[in-house]
C-alpha atoms as a PDB file:
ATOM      1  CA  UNK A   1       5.873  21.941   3.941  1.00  0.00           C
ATOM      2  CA  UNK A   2       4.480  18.172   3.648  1.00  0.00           C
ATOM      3  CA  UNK A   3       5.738  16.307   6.897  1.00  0.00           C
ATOM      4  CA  UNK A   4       6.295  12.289   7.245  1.00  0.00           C
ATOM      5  CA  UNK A   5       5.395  10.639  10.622  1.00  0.00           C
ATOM      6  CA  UNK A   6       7.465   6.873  10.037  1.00  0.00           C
ATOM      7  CA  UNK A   7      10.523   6.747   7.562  1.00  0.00           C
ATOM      8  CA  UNK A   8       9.934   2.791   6.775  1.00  0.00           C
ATOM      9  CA  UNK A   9       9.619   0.988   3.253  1.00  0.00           C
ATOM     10  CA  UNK A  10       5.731   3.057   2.721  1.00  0.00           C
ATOM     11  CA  UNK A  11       7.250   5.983   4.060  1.00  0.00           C
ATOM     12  CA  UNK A  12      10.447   6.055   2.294  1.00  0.00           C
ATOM     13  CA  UNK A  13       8.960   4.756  -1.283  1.00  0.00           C
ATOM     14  CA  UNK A  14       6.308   7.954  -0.855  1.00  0.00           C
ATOM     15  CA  UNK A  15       9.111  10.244   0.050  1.00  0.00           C
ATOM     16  CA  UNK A  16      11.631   9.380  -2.866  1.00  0.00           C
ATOM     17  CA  UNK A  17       8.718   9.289  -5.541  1.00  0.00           C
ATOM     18  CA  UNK A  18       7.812  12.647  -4.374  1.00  0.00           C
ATOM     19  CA  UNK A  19      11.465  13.818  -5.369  1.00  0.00           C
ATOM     20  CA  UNK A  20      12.295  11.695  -8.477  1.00  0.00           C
ATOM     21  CA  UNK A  21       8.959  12.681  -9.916  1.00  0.00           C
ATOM     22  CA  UNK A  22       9.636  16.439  -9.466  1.00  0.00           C
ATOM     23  CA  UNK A  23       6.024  16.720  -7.183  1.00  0.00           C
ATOM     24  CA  UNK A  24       8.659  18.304  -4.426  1.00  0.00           C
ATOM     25  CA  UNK A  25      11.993  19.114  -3.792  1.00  0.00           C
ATOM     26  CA  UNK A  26      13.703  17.679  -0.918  1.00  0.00           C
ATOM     27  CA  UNK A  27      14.189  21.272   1.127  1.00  0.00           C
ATOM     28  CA  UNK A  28       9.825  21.071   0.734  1.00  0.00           C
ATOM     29  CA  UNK A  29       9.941  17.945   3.043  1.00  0.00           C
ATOM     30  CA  UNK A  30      10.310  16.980   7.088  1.00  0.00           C
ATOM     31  CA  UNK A  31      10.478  14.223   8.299  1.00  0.00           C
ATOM     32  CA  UNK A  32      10.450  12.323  11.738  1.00  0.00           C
ATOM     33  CA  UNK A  33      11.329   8.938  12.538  1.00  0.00           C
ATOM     34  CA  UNK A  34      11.531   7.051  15.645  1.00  0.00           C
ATOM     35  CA  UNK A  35      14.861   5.514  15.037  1.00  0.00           C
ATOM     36  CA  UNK A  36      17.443   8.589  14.529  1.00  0.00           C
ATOM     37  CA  UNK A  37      19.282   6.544  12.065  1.00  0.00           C
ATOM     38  CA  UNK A  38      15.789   5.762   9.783  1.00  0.00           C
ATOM     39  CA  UNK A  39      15.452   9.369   9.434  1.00  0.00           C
ATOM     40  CA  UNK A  40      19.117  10.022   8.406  1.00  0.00           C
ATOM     41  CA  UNK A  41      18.944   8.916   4.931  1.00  0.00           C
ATOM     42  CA  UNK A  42      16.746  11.256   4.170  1.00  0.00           C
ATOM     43  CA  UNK A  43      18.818  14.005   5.567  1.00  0.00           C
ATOM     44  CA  UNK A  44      21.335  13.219   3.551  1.00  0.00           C
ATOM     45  CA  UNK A  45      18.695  13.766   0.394  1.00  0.00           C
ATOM     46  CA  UNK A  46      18.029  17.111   1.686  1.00  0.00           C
ATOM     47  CA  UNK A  47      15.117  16.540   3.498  1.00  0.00           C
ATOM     48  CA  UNK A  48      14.918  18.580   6.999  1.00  0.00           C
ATOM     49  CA  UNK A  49      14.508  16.706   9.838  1.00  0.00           C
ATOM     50  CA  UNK A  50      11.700  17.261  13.011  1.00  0.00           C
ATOM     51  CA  UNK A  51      13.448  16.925  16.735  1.00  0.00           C
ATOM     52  CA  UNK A  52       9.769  14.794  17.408  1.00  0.00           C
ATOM     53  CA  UNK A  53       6.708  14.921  16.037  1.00  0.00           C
ATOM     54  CA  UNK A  54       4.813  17.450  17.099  1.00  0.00           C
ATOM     55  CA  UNK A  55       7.816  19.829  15.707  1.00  0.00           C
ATOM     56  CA  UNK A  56       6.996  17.897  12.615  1.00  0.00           C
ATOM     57  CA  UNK A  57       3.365  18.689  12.716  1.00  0.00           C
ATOM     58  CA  UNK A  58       3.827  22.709  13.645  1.00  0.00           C
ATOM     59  CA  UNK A  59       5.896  22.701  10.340  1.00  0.00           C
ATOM     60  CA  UNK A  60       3.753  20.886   8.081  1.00  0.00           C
ATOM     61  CA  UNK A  61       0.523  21.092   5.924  1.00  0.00           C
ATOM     62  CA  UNK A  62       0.131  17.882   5.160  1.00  0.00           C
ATOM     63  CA  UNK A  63       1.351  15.177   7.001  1.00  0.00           C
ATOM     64  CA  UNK A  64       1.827  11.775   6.380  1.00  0.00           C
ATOM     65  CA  UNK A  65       1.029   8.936   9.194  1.00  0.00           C
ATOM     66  CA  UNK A  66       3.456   6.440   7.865  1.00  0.00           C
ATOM     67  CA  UNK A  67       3.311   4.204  11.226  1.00  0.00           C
ATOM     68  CA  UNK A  68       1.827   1.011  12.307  1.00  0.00           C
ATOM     69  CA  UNK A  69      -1.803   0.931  13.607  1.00  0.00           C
ATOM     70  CA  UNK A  70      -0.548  -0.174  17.195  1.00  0.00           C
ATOM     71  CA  UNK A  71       1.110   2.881  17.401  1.00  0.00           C
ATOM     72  CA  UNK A  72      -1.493   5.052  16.935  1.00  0.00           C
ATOM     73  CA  UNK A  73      -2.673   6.030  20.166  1.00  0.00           C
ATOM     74  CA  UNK A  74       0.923   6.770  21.244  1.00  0.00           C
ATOM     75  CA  UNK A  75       1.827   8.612  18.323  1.00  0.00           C
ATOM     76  CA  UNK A  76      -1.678  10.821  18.114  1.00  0.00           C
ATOM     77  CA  UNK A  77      -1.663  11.435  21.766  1.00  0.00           C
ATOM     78  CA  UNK A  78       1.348  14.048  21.053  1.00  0.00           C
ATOM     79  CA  UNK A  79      -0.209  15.811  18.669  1.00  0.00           C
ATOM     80  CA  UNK A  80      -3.630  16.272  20.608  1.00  0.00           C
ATOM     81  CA  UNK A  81      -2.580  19.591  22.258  1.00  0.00           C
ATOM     82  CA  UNK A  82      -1.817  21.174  18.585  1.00  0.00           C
ATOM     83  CA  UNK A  83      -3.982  23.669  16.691  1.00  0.00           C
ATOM     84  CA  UNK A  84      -4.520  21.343  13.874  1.00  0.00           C
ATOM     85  CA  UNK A  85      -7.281  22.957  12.266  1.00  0.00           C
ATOM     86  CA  UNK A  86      -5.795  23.745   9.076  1.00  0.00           C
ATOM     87  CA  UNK A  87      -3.445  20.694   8.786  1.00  0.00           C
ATOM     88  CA  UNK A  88      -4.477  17.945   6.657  1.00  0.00           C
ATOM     89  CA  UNK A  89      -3.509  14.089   7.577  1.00  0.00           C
ATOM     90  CA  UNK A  90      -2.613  11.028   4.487  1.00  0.00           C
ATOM     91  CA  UNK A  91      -2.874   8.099   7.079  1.00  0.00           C
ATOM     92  CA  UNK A  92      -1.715   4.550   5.151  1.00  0.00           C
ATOM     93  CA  UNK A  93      -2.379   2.742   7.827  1.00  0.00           C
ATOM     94  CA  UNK A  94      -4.633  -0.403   7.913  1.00  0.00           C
ATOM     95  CA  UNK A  95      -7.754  -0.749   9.883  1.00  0.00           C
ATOM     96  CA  UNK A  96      -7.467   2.998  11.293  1.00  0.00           C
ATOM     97  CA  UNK A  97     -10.357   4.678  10.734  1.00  0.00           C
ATOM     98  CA  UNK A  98     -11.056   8.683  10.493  1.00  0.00           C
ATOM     99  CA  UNK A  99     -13.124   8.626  13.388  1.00  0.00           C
ATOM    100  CA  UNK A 100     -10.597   6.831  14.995  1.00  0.00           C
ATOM    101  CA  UNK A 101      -8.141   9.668  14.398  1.00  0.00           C
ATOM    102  CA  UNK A 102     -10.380  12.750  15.175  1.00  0.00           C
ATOM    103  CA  UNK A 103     -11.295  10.629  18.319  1.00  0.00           C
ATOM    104  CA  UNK A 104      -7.789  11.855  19.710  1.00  0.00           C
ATOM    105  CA  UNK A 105      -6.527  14.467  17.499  1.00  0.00           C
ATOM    106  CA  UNK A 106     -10.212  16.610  17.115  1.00  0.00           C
ATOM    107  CA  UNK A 107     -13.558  16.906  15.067  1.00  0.00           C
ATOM    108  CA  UNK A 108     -11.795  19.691  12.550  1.00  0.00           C
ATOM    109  CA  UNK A 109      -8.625  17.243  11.512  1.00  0.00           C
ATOM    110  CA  UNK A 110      -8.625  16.652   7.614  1.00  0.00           C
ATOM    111  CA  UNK A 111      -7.889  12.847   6.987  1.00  0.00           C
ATOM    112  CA  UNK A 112      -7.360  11.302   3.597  1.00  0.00           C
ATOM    113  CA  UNK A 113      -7.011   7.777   4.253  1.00  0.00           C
ATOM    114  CA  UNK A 114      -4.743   5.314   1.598  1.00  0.00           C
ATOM    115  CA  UNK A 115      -4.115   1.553   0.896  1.00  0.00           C
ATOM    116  CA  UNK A 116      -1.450   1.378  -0.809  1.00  0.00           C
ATOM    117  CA  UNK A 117       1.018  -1.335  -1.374  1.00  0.00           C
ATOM    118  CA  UNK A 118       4.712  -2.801  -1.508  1.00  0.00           C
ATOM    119  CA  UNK A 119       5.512  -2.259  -5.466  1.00  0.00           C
ATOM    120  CA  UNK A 120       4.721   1.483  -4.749  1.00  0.00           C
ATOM    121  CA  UNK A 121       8.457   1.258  -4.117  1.00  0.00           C
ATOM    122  CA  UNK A 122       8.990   0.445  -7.960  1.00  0.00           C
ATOM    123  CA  UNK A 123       7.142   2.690  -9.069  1.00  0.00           C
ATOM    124  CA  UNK A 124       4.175   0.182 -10.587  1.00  0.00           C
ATOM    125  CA  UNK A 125       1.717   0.803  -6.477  1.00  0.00           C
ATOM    126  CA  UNK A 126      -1.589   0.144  -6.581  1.00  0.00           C
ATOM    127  CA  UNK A 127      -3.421   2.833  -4.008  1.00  0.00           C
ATOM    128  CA  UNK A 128      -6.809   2.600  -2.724  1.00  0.00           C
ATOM    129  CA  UNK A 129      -7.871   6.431  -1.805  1.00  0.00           C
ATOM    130  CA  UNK A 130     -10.855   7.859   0.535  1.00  0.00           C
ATOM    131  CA  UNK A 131     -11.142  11.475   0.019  1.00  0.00           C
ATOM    132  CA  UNK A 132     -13.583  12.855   2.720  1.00  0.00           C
ATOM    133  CA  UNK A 133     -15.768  16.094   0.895  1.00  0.00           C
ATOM    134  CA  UNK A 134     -13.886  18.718   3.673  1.00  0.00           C
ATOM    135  CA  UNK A 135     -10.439  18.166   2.176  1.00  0.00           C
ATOM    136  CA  UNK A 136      -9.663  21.693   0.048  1.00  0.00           C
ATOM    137  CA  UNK A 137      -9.605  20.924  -3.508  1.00  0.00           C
ATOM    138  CA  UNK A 138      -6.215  21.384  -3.957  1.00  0.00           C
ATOM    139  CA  UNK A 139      -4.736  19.445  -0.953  1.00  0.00           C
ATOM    140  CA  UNK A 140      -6.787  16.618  -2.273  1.00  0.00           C
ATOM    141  CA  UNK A 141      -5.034  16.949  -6.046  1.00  0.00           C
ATOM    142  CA  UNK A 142      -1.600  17.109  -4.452  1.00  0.00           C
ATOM    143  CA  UNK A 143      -2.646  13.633  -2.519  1.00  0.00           C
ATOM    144  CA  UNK A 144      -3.850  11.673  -5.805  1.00  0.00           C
ATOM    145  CA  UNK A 145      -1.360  13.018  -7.630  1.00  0.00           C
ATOM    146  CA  UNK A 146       1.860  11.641  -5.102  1.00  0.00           C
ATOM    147  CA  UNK A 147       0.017   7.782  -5.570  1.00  0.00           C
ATOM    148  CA  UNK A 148      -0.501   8.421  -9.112  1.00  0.00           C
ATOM    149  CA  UNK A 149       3.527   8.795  -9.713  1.00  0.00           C
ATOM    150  CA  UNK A 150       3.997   6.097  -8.425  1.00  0.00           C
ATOM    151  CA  UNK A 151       1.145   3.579  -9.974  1.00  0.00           C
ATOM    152  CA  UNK A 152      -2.435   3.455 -10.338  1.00  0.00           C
ATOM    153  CA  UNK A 153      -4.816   4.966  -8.604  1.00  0.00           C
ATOM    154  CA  UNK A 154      -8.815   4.084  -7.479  1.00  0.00           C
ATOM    155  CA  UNK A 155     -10.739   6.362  -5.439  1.00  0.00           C
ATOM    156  CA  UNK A 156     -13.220   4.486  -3.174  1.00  0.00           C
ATOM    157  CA  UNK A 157     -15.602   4.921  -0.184  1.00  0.00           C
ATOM    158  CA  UNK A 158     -14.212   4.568   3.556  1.00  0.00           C
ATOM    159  CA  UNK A 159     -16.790   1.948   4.369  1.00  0.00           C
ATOM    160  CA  UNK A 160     -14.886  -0.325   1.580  1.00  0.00           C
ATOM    161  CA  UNK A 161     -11.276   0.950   3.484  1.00  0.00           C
ATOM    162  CA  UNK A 162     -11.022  -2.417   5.810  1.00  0.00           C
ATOM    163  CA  UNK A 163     -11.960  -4.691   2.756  1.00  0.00           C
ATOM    164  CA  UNK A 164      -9.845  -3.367   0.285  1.00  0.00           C
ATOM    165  CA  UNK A 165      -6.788  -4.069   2.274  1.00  0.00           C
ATOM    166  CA  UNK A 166      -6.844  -7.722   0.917  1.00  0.00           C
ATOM    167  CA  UNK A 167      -7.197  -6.570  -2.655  1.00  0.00           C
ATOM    168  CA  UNK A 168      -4.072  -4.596  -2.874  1.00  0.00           C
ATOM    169  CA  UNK A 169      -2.771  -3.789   0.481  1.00  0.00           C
ATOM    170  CA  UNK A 170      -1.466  -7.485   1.282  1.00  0.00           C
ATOM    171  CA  UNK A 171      -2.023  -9.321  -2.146  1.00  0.00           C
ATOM    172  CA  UNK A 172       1.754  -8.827  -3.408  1.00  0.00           C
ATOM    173  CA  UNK A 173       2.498 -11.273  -0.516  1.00  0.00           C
ATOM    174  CA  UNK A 174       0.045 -13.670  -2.323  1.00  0.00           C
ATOM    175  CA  UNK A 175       1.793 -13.191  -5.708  1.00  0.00           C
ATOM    176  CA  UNK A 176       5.561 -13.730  -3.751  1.00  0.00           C
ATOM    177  CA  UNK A 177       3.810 -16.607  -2.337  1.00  0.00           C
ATOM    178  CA  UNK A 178       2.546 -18.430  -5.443  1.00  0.00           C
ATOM    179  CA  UNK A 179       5.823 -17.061  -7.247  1.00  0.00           C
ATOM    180  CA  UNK A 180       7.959 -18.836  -4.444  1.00  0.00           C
ATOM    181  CA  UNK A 181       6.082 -22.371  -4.302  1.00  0.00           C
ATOM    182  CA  UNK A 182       6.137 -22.327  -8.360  1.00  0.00           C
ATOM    183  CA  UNK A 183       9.886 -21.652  -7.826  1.00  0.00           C
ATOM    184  CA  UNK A 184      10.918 -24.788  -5.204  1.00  0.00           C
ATOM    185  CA  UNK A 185       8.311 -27.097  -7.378  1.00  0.00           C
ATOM    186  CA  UNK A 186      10.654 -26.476 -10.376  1.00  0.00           C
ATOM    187  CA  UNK A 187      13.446 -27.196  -7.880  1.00  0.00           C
ATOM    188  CA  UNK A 188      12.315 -30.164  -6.728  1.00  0.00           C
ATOM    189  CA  UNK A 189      11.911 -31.272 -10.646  1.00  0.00           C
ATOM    190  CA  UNK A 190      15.289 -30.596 -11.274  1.00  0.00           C
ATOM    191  CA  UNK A 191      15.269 -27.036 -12.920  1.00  0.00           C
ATOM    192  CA  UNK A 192      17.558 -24.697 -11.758  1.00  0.00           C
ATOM    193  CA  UNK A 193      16.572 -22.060  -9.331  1.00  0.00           C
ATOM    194  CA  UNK A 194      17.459 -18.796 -11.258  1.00  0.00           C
ATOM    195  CA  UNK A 195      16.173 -20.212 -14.638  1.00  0.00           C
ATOM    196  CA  UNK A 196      13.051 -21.023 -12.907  1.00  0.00           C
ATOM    197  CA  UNK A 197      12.398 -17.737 -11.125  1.00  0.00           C
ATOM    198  CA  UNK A 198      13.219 -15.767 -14.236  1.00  0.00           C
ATOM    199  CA  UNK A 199      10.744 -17.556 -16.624  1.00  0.00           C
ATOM    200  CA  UNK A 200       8.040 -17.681 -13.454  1.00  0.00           C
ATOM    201  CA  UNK A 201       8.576 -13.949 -13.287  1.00  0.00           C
ATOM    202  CA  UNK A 202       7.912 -13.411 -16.978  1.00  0.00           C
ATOM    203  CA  UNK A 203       5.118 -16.087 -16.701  1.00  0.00           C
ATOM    204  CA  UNK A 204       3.385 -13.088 -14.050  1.00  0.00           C
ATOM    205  CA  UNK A 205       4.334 -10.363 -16.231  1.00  0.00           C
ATOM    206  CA  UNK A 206       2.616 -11.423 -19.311  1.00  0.00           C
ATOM    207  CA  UNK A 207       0.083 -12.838 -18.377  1.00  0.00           C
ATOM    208  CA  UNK A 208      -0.689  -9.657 -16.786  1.00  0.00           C
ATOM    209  CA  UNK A 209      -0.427  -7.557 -19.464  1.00  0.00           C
ATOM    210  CA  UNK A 210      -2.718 -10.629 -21.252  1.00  0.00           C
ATOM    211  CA  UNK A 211      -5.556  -9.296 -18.948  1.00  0.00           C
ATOM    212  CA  UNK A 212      -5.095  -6.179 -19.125  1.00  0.00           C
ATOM    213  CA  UNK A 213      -5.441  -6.019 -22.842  1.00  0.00           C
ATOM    214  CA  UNK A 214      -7.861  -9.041 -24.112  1.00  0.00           C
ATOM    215  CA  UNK A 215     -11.769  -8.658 -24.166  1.00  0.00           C
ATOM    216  CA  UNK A 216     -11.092 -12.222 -22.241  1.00  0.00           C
ATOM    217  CA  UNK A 217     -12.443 -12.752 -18.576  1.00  0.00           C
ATOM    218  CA  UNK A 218      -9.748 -14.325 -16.245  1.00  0.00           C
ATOM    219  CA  UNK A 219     -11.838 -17.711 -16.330  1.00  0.00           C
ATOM    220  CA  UNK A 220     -12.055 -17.269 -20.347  1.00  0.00           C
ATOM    221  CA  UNK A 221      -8.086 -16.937 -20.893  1.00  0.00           C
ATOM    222  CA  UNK A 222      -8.007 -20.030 -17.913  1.00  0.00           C
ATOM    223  CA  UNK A 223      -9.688 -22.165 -20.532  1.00  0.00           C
ATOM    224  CA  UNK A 224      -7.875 -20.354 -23.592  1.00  0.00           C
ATOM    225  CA  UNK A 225      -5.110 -22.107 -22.343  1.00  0.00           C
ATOM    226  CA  UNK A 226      -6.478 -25.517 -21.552  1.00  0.00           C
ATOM    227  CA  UNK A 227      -6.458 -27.533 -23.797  1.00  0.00           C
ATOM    228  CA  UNK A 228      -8.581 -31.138 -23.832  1.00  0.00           C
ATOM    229  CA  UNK A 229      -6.112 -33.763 -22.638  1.00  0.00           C
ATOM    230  CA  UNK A 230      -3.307 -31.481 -22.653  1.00  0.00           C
ATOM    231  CA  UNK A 231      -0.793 -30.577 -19.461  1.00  0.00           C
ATOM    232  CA  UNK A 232      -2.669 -27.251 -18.190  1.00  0.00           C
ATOM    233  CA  UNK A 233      -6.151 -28.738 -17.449  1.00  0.00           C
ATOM    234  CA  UNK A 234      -4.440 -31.423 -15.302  1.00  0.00           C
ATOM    235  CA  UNK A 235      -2.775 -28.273 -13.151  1.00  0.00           C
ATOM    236  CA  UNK A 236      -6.294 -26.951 -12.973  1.00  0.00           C
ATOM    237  CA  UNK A 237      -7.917 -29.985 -12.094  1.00  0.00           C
ATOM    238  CA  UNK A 238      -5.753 -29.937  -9.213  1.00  0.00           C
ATOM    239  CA  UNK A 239      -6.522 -26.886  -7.823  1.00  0.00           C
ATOM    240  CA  UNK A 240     -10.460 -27.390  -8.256  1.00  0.00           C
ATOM    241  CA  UNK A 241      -9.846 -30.509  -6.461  1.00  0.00           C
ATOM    242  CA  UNK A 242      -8.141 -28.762  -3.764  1.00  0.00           C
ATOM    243  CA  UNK A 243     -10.790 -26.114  -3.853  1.00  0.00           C
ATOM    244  CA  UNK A 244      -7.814 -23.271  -3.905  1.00  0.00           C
ATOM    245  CA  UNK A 245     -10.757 -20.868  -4.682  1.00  0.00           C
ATOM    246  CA  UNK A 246     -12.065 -20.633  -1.456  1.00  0.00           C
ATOM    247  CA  UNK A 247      -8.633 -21.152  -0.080  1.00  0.00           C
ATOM    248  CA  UNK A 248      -7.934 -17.946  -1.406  1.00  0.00           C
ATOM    249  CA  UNK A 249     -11.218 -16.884  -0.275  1.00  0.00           C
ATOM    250  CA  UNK A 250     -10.616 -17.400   3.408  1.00  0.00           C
ATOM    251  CA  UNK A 251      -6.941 -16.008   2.777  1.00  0.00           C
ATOM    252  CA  UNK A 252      -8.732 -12.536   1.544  1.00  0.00           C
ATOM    253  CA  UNK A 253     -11.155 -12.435   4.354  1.00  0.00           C
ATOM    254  CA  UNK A 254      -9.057 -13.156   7.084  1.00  0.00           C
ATOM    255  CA  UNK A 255      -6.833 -10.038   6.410  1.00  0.00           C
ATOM    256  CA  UNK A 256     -10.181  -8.535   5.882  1.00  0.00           C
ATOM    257  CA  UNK A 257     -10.615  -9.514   9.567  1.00  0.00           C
ATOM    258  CA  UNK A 258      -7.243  -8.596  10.999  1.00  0.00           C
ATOM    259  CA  UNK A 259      -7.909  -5.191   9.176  1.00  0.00           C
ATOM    260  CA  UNK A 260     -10.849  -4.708  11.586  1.00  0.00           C
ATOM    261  CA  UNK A 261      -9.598  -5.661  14.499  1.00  0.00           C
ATOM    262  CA  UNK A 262      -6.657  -3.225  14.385  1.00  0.00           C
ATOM    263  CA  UNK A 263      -9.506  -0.829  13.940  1.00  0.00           C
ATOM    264  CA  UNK A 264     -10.848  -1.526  17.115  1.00  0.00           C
ATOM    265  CA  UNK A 265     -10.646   0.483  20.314  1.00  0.00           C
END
């Protein structure tokens, strides 16, 4: 049985790739939610539901942390009386280290700790995965496989886990953001909103997929598509004049900051 501590957007996008993908059946999962009504949705799928969570750890394997770093201590503390020797924890939350968690819950916990991020719930995630060398073989599979329905998939060391949270843990918010202020500049020039958010959208898309595929480096397909005298470099000029590279610098290492501090005792 694979149990879910936290039935939010994470929790919930996890949960309902598990089932559309075919990785488990609904009747294979429990879950427990703070908020009754959270956890009723996923009744209604067929899921089982725990009365509280240490119910929802007695009946589980694996079980998922899908709950904010504050809560931790709260949330741990009822497990801490539990024989959780052969259970293995996915934790998603930021800044939370595995020492951290065996701090309250015990030396022999299992922990795979996971970054992942908002499209997860499309499908198209991008999860950042620490798989400590105690975590059975095939426990460890299961894990990598769940992300891998639903997007890509890089396995990295816990000492990168706080730093990689501003890579692809919080960057869709940068991409809404730049998507958003493109969006009202339009506005403000007189092109209507929907025309302008579809085309921006696109704009994202294939340029994208322009990465992904060209031999180019970013700054190569940046000048690809400046042109002397032209419209672009004047956009660009802007930015360097603005210095929006370490703009987005101190935007990346402040959640890198943040990310620490909700590590912290």
């Amino acid at each position: 049985m694979t149990g879910f501590l936290g039935t939010g957007n994470m929790g919930g996008a996890i949960i309902n790739g598990m089932v559309s993908s075919g990785v488990l059946k609904p009747s294979c999962i429990t879950v427990y939610d703070a908020k009754a009504e959270a956890s009723e949705r996923f009744l209604k799928l067929g899921c089982c539901v725990a009365r509280n969570e240490a119910t929802l750890a007695e009946l589980s394997d694996i079980i998922f942390l899908c709950i904010k770093p504050q809560v931790f201590p709260e949330v741990l503390s009822k497990l801490a009386s539990l024989d959780l020797s052969d259970k293995l924890f996915v934790t998603i939350a930021a800044g939370v280290s595995t020492a951290r968690i065996k701090k309250i819950l015990g030396q022999q916990v299992k922990i795979i700790r996971v970054m992942p991020n908002a499209p997860l719930m499309v499908s198209k995630g991008a999860s950042a995965i620490c798989v400590p060398d105690d975590v059975e073989e095939d426990k460890k599979h299961f894990v990598i496989d769940v992300f891998s329905k639903l997007g890509v998939v890089s396995l990295i060391d816990e000492s990168q886990m706080n730093e990689i949270v501003c890579v692809n843990g919080s960057s869709p918010a940068y991409v809404y953001y730049f998507v958003d202020a493109m969006v009202e500049s339009a506005v403000s020039q007189g092109i209507d909103r929907d025309e302008a958010f579809k085309l921006i959208c696109s704009v994202f898309e294939g340029s994208v997929q322009m990465l992904r595929s060209s031999s180019l480096s970013p700054k190569e397909l940046i000048k690809m598509v400046c042109s002397p005298g032209g419209t672009t470099i004047e956009s660009i000029k802007c930015f360097d004049e603005n210095n929006l590279y370490k703009t987005i610098d101190d935007a990346m290492k402040a959640c890198t900051k943040r990310s620490y501090e909700l590590g912290a005792d």
